[in-house]
N, C-alpha and C. Protein backbone atom coordinates (compact mmCIF):
# COMPACT_ATOMS: atom_id res chain seq x y z
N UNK A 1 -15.88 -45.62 23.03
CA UNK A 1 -16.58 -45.50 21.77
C UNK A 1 -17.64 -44.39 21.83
N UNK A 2 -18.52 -44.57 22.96
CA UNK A 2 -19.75 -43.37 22.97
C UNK A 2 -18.51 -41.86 23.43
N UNK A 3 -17.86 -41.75 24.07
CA UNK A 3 -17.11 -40.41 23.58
C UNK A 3 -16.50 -40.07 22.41
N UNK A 4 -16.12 -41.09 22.02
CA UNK A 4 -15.62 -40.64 20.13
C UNK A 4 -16.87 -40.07 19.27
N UNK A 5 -18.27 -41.03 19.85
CA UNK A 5 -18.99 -40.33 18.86
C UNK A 5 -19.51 -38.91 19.36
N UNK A 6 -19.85 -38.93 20.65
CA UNK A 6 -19.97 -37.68 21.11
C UNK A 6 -18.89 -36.54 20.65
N UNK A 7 -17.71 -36.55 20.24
CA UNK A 7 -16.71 -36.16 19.83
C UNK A 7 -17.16 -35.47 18.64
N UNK A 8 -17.28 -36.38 17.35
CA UNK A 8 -17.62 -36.60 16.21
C UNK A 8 -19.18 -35.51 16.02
N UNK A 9 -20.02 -35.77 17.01
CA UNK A 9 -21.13 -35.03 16.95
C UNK A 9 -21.12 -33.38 17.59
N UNK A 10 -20.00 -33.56 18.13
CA UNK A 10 -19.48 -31.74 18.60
C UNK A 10 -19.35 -31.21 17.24
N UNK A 11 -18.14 -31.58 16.83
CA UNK A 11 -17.79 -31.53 15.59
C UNK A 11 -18.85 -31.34 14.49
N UNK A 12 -19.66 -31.55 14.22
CA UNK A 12 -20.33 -31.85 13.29
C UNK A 12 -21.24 -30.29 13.56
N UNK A 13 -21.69 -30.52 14.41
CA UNK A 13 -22.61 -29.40 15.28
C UNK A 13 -22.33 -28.41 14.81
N UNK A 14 -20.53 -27.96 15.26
CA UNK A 14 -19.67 -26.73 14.98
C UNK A 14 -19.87 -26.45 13.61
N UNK A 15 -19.79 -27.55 13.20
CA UNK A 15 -19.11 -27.00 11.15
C UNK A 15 -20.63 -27.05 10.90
N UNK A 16 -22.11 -26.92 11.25
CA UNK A 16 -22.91 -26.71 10.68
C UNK A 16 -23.17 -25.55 11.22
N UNK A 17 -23.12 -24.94 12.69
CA UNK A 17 -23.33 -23.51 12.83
C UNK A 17 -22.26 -22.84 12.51
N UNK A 18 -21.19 -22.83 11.89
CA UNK A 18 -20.37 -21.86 11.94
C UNK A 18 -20.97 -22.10 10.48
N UNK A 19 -20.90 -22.60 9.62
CA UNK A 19 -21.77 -22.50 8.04
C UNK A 19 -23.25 -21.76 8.22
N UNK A 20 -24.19 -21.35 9.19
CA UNK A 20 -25.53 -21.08 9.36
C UNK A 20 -25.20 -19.93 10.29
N UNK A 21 -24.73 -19.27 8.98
CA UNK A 21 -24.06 -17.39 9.46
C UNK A 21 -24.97 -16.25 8.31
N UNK A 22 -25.39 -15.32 9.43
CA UNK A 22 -26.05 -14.04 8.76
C UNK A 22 -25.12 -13.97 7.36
N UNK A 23 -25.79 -12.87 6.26
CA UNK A 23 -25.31 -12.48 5.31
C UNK A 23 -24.20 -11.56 5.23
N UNK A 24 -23.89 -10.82 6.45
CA UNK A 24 -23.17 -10.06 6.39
C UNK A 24 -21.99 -10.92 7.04
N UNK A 25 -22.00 -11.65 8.03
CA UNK A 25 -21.22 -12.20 9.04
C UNK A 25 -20.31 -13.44 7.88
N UNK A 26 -21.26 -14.17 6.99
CA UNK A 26 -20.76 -15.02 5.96
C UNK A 26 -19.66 -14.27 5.37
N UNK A 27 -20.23 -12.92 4.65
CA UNK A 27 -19.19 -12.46 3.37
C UNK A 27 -18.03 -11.70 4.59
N UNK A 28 -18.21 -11.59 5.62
CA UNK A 28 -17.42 -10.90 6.68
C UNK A 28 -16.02 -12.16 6.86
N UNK A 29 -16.38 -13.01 7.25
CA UNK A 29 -15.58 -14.41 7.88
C UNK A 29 -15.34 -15.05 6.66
N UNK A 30 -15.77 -14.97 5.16
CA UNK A 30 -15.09 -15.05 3.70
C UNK A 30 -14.24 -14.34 3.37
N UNK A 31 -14.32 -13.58 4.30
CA UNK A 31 -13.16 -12.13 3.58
C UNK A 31 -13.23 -11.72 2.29
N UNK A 32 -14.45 -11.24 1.95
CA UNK A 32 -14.54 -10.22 0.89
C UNK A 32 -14.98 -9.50 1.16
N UNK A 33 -14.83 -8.70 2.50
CA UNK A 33 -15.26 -7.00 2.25
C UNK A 33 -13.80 -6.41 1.58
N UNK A 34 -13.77 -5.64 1.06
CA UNK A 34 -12.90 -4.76 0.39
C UNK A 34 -12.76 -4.68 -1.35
N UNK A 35 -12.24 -4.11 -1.49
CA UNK A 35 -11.58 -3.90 -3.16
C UNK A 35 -10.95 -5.10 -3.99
N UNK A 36 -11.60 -5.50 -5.05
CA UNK A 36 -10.75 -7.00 -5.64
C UNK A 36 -10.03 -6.34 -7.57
N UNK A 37 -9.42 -6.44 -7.70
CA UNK A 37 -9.22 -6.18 -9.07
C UNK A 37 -8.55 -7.19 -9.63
N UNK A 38 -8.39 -7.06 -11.17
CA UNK A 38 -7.30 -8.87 -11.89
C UNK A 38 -5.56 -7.56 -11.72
N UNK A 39 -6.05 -6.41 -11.82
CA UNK A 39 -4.35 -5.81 -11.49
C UNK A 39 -5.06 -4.27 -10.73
N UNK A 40 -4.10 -4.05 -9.54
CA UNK A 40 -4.57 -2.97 -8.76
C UNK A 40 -3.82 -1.83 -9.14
N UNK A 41 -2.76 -1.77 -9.92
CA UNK A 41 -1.51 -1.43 -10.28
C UNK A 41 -2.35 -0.16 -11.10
N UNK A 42 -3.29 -1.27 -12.11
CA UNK A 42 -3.93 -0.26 -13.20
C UNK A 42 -5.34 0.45 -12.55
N UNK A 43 -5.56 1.38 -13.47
CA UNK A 43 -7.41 1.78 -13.36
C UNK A 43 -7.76 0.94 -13.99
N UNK A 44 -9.64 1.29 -13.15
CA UNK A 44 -10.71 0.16 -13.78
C UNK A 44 -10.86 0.49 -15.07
N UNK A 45 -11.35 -0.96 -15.88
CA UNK A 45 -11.35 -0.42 -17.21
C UNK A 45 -12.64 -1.88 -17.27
N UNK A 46 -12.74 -2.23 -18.82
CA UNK A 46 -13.85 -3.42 -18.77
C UNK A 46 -13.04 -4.27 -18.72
N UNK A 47 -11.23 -4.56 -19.06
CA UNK A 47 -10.52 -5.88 -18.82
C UNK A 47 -9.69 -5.69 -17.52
N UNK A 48 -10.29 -4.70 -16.39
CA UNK A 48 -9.72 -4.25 -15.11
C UNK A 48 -10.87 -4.00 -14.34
N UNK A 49 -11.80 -4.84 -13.97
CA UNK A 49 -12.68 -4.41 -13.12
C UNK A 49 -12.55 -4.38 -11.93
N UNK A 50 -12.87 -3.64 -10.80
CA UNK A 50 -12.52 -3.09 -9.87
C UNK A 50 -14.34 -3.64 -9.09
N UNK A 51 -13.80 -4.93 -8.01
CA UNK A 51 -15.15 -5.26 -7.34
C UNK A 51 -14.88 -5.05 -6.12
N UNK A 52 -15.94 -4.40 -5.20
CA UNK A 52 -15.90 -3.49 -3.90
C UNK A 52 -16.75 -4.60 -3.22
N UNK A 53 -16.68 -5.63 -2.00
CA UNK A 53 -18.05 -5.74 -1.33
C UNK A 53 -17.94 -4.76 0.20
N UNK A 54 -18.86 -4.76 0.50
CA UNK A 54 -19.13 -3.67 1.77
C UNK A 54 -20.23 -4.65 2.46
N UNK A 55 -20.04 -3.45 3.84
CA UNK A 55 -21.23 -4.21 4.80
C UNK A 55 -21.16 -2.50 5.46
N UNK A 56 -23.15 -2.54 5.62
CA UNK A 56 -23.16 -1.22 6.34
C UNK A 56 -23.12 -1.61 7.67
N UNK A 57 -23.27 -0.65 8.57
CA UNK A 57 -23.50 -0.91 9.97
C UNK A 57 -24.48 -1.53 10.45
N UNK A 58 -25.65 -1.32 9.09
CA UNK A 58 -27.12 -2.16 9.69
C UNK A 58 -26.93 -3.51 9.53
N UNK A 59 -25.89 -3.85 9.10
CA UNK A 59 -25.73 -5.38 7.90
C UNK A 59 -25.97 -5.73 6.98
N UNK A 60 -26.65 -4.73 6.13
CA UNK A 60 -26.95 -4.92 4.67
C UNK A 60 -25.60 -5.09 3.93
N UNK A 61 -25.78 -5.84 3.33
CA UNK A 61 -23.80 -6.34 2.48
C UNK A 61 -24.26 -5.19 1.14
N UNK A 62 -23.77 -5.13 0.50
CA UNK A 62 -23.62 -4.48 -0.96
C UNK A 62 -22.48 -4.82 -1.97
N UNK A 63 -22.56 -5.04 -3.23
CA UNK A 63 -21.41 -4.86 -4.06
C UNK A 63 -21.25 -4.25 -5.37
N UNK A 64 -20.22 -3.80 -5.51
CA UNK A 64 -20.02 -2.70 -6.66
C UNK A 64 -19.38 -3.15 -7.44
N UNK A 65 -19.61 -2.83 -8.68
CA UNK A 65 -18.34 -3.24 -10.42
C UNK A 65 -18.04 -1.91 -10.78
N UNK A 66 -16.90 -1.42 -10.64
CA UNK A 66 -16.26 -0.63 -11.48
C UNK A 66 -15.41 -0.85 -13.19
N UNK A 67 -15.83 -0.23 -13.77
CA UNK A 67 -15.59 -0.96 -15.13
C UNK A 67 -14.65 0.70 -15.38
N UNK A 68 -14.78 1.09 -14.95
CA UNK A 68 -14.02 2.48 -15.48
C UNK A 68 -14.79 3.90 -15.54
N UNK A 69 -14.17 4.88 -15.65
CA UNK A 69 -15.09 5.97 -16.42
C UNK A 69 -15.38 6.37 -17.44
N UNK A 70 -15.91 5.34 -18.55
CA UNK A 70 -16.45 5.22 -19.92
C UNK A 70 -17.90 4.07 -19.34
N UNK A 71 -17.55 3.75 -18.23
CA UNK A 71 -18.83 2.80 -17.94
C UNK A 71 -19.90 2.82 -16.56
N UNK A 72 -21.00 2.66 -16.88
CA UNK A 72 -21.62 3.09 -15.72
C UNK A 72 -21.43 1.84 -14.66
N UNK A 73 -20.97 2.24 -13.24
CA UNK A 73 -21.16 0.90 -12.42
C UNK A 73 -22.40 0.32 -12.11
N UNK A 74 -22.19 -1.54 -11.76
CA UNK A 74 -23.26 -2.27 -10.95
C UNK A 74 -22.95 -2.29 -9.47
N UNK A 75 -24.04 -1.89 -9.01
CA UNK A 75 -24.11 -2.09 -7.73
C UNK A 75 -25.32 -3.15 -7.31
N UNK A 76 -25.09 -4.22 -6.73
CA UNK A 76 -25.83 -4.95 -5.84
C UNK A 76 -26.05 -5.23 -4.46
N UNK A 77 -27.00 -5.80 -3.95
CA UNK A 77 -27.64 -5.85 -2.72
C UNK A 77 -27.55 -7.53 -2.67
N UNK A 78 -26.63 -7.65 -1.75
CA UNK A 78 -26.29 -9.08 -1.42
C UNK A 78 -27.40 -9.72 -0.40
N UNK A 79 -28.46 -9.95 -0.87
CA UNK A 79 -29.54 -10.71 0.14
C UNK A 79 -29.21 -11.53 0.76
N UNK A 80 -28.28 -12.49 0.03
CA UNK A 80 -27.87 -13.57 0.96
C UNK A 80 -26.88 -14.47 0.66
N UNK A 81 -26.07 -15.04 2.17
CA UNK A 81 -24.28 -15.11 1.59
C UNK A 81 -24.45 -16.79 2.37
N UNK A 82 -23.63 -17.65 1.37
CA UNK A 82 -23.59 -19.03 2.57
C UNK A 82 -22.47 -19.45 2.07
N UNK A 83 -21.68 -19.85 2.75
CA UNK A 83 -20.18 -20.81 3.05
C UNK A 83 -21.01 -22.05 2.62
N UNK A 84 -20.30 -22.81 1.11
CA UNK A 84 -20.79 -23.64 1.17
C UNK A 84 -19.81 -24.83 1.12
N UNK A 85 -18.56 -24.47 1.42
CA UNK A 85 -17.34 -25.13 1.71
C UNK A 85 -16.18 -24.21 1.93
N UNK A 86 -15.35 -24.64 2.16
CA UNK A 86 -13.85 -24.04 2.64
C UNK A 86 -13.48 -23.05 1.95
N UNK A 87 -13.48 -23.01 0.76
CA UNK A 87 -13.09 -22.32 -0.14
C UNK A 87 -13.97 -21.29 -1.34
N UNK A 88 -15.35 -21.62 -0.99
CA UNK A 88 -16.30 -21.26 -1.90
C UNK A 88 -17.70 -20.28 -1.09
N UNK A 89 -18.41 -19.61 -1.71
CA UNK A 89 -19.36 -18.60 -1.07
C UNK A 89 -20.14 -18.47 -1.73
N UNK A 90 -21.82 -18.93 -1.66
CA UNK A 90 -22.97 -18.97 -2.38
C UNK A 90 -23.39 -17.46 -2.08
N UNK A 91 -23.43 -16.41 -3.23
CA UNK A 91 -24.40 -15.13 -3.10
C UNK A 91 -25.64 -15.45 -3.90
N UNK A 92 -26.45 -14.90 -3.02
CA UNK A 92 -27.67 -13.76 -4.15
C UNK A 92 -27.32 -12.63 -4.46
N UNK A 93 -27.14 -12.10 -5.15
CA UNK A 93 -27.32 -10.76 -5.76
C UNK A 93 -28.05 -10.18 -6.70
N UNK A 94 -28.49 -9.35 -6.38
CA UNK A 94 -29.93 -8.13 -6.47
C UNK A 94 -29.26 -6.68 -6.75
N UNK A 95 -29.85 -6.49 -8.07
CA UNK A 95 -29.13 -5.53 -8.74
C UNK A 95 -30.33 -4.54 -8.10
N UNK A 96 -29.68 -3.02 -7.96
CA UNK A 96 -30.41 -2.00 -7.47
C UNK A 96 -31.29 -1.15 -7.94
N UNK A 97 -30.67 -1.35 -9.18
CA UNK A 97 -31.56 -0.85 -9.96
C UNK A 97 -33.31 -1.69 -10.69
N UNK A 98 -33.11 -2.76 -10.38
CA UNK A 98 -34.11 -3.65 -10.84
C UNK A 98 -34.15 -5.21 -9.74
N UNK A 99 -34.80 -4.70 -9.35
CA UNK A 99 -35.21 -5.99 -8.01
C UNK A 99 -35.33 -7.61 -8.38
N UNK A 100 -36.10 -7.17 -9.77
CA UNK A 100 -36.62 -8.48 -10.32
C UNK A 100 -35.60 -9.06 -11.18
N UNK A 101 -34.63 -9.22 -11.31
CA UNK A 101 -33.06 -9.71 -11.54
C UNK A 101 -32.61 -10.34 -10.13
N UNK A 102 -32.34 -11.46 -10.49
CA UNK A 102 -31.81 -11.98 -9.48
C UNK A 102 -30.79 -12.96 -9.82
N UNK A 103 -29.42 -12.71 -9.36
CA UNK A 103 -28.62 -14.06 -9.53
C UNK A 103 -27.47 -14.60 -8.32
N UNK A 104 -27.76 -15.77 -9.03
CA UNK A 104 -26.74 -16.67 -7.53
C UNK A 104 -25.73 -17.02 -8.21
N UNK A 105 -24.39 -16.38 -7.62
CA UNK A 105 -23.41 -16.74 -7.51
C UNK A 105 -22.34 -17.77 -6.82
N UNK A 106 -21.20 -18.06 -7.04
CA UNK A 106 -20.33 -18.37 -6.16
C UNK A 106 -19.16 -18.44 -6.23
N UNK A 107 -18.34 -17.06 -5.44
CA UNK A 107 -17.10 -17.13 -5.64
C UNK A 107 -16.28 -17.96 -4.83
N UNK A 108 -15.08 -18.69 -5.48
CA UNK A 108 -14.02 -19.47 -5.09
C UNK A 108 -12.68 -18.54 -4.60
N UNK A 109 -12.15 -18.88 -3.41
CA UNK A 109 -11.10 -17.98 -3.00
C UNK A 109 -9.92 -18.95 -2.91
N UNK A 110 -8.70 -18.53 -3.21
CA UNK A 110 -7.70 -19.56 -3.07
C UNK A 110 -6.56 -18.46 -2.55
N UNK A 111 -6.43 -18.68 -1.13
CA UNK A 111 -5.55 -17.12 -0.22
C UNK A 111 -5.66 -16.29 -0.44
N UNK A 112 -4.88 -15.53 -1.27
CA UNK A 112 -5.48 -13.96 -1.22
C UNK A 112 -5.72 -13.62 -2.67
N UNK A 113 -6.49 -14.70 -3.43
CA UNK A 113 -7.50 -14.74 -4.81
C UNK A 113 -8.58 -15.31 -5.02
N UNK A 114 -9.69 -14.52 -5.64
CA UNK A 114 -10.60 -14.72 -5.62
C UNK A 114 -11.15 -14.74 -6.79
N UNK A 115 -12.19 -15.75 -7.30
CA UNK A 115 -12.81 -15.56 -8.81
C UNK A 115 -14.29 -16.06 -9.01
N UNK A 116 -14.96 -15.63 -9.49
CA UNK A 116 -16.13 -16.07 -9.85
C UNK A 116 -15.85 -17.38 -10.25
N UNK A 117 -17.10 -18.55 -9.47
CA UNK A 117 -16.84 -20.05 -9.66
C UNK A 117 -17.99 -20.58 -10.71
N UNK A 118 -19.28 -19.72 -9.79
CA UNK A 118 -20.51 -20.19 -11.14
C UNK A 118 -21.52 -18.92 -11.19
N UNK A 119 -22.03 -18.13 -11.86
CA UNK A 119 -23.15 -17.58 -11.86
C UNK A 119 -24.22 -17.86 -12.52
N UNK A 120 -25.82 -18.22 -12.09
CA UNK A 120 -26.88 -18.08 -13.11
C UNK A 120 -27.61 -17.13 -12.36
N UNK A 121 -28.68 -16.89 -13.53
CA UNK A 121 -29.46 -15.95 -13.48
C UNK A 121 -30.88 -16.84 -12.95
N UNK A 122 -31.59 -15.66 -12.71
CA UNK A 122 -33.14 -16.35 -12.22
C UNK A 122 -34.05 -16.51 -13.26
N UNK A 123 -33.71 -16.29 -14.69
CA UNK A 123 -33.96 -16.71 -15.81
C UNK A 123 -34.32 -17.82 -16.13
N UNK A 124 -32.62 -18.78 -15.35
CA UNK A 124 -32.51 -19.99 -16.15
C UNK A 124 -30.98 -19.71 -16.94
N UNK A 125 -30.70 -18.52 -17.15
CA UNK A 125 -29.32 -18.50 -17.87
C UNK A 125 -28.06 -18.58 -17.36
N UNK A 126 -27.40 -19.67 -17.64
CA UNK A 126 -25.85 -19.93 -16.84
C UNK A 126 -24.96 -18.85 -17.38
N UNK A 127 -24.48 -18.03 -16.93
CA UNK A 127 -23.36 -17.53 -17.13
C UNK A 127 -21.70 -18.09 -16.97
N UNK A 128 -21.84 -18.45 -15.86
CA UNK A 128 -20.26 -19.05 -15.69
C UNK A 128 -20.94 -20.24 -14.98
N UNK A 129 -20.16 -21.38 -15.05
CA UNK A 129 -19.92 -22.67 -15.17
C UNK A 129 -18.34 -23.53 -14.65
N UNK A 130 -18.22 -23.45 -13.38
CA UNK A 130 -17.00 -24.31 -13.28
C UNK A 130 -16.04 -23.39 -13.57
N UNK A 131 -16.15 -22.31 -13.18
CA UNK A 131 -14.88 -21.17 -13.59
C UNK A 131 -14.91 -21.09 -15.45
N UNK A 132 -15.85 -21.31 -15.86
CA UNK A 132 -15.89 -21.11 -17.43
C UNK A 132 -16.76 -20.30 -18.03
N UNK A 133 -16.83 -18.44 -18.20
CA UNK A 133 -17.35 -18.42 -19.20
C UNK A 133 -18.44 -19.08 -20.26
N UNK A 134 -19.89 -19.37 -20.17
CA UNK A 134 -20.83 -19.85 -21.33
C UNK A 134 -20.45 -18.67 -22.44
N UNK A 135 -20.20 -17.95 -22.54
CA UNK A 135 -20.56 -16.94 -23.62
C UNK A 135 -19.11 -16.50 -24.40
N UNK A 136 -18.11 -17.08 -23.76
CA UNK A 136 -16.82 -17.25 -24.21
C UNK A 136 -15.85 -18.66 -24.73
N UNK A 137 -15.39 -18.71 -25.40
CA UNK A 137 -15.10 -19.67 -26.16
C UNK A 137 -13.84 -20.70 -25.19
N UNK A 138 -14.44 -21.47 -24.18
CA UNK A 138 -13.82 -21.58 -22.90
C UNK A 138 -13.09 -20.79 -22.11
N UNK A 139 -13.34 -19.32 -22.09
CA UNK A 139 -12.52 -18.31 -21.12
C UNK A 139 -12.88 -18.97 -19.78
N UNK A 140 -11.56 -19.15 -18.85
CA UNK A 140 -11.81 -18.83 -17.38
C UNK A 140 -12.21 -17.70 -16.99
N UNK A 141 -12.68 -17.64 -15.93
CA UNK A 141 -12.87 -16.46 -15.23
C UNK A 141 -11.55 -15.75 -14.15
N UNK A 142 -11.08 -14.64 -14.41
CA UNK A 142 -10.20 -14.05 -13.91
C UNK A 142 -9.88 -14.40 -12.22
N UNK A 143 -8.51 -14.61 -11.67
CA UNK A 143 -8.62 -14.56 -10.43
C UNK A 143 -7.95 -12.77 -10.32
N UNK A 144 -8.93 -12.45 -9.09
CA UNK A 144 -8.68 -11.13 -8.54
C UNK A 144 -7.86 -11.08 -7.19
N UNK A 145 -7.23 -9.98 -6.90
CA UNK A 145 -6.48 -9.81 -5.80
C UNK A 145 -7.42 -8.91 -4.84
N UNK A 146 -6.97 -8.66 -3.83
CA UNK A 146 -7.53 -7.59 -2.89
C UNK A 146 -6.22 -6.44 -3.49
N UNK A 147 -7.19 -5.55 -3.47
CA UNK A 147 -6.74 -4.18 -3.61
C UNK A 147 -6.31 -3.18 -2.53
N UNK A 148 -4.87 -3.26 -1.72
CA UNK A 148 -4.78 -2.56 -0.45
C UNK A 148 -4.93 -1.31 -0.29
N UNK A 149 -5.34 -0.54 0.40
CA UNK A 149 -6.09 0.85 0.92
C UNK A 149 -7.24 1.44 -0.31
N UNK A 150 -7.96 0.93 -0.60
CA UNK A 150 -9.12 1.16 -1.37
C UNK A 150 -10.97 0.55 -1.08
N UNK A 151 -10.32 0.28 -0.37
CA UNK A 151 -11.73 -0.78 0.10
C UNK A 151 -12.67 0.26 1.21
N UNK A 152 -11.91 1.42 2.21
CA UNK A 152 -12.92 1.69 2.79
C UNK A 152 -13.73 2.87 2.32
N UNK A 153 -14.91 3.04 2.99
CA UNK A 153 -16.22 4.21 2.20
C UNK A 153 -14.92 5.21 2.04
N UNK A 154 -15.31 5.72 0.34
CA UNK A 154 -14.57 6.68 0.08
C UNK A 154 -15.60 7.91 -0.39
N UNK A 155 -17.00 7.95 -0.13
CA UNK A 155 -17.92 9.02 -0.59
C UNK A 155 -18.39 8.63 -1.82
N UNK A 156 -17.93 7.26 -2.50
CA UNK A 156 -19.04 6.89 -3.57
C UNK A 156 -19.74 5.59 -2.62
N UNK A 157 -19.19 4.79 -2.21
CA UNK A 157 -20.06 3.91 -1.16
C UNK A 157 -21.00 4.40 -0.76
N UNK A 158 -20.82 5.57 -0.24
CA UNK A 158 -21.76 6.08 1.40
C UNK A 158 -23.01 6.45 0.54
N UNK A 159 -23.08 6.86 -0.61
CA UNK A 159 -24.38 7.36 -1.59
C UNK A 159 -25.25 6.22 -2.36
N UNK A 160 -24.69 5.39 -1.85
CA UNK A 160 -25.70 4.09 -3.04
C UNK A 160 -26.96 3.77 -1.90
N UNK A 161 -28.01 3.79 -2.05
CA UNK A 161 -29.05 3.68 -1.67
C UNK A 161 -29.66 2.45 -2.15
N UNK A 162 -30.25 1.46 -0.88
CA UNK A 162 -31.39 0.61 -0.73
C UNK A 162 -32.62 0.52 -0.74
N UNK A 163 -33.44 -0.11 -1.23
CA UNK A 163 -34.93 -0.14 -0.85
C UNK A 163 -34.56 -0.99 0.42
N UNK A 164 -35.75 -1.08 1.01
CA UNK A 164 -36.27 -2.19 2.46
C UNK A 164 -37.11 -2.74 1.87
């Protein structure tokens, strides 16, 4: 009996440090560094967005929205990434342009798709809800694919700049 629980308490140990992972190491072992689009087939457009996450060498994570070239991209500064189950990934994200914006996300991955699960703002304003759209008349939120050979620095990455 006292080795089963000793057993039980390995266990337990494991699945709380392997969950109590740096920000970069989280979205790293989530597998979203690279290129996500709803079709890779097409260009970005606003019903084809094209989402990039990255990790520099220092470990700062970053992520990008490509909406097309009629639209200016978001780029954010992923402060901080947590596994908060099997399938799901709590962000902060910190838009670059304005610090004082802040929202927590969490995308849901199901193999090789991924979709926004909930976002609010530091407002107070829910954006998505349970994979639902607030501002849409029950829209889900798109599942995205990884986008193959597009994901590494292509010379628009390497130029987006951080504060410390």
């Amino acid at each position: 009996m006292g080795r089963l629980l000793l057993c039980v308490a390995q266990l337990c140990l494991t699945t709380v440090i392997a969950f109590a992972q740096s920000t970069s190491t989280a979205v790293e072992n989530f597998g979203l560094v690279g290129t996500w689009a709803n079709d890779c087939g097409r260009h970005a457009g606003p019903d084809n967005e094209y989402s990039t996450f990255f990790v520099f060498s220092d470990g700062r994570v970053g992520l990008r929205h490509d909406f097309g070239p009629d639209y200016g991209n978001m780029t954010y500064r992923i402060v901080d990434a947590k596994r908060i189950g099997l399938y799901r990934l709590s962000l902060r994200q910190v838009p670059v342009t304005d610090k004082e914006i802040v929202l927590d996300v969490t995308m849901l991955k199901s193999g090789n798709r991924l979709r926004v699960w909930s976002s609010r703002g530091s407002d107070g304003n829910v954006y998505v809800e349970d994979g639902i759209v607030s501002s849409a008349d029950g829209r889900e939120t798109g599942w995205a694919v990884r986008c193959p050979g597009q994901w590494t620095n292509d010379g628009i990455i390497t130029r987006i700049t951080f504060e410390r």
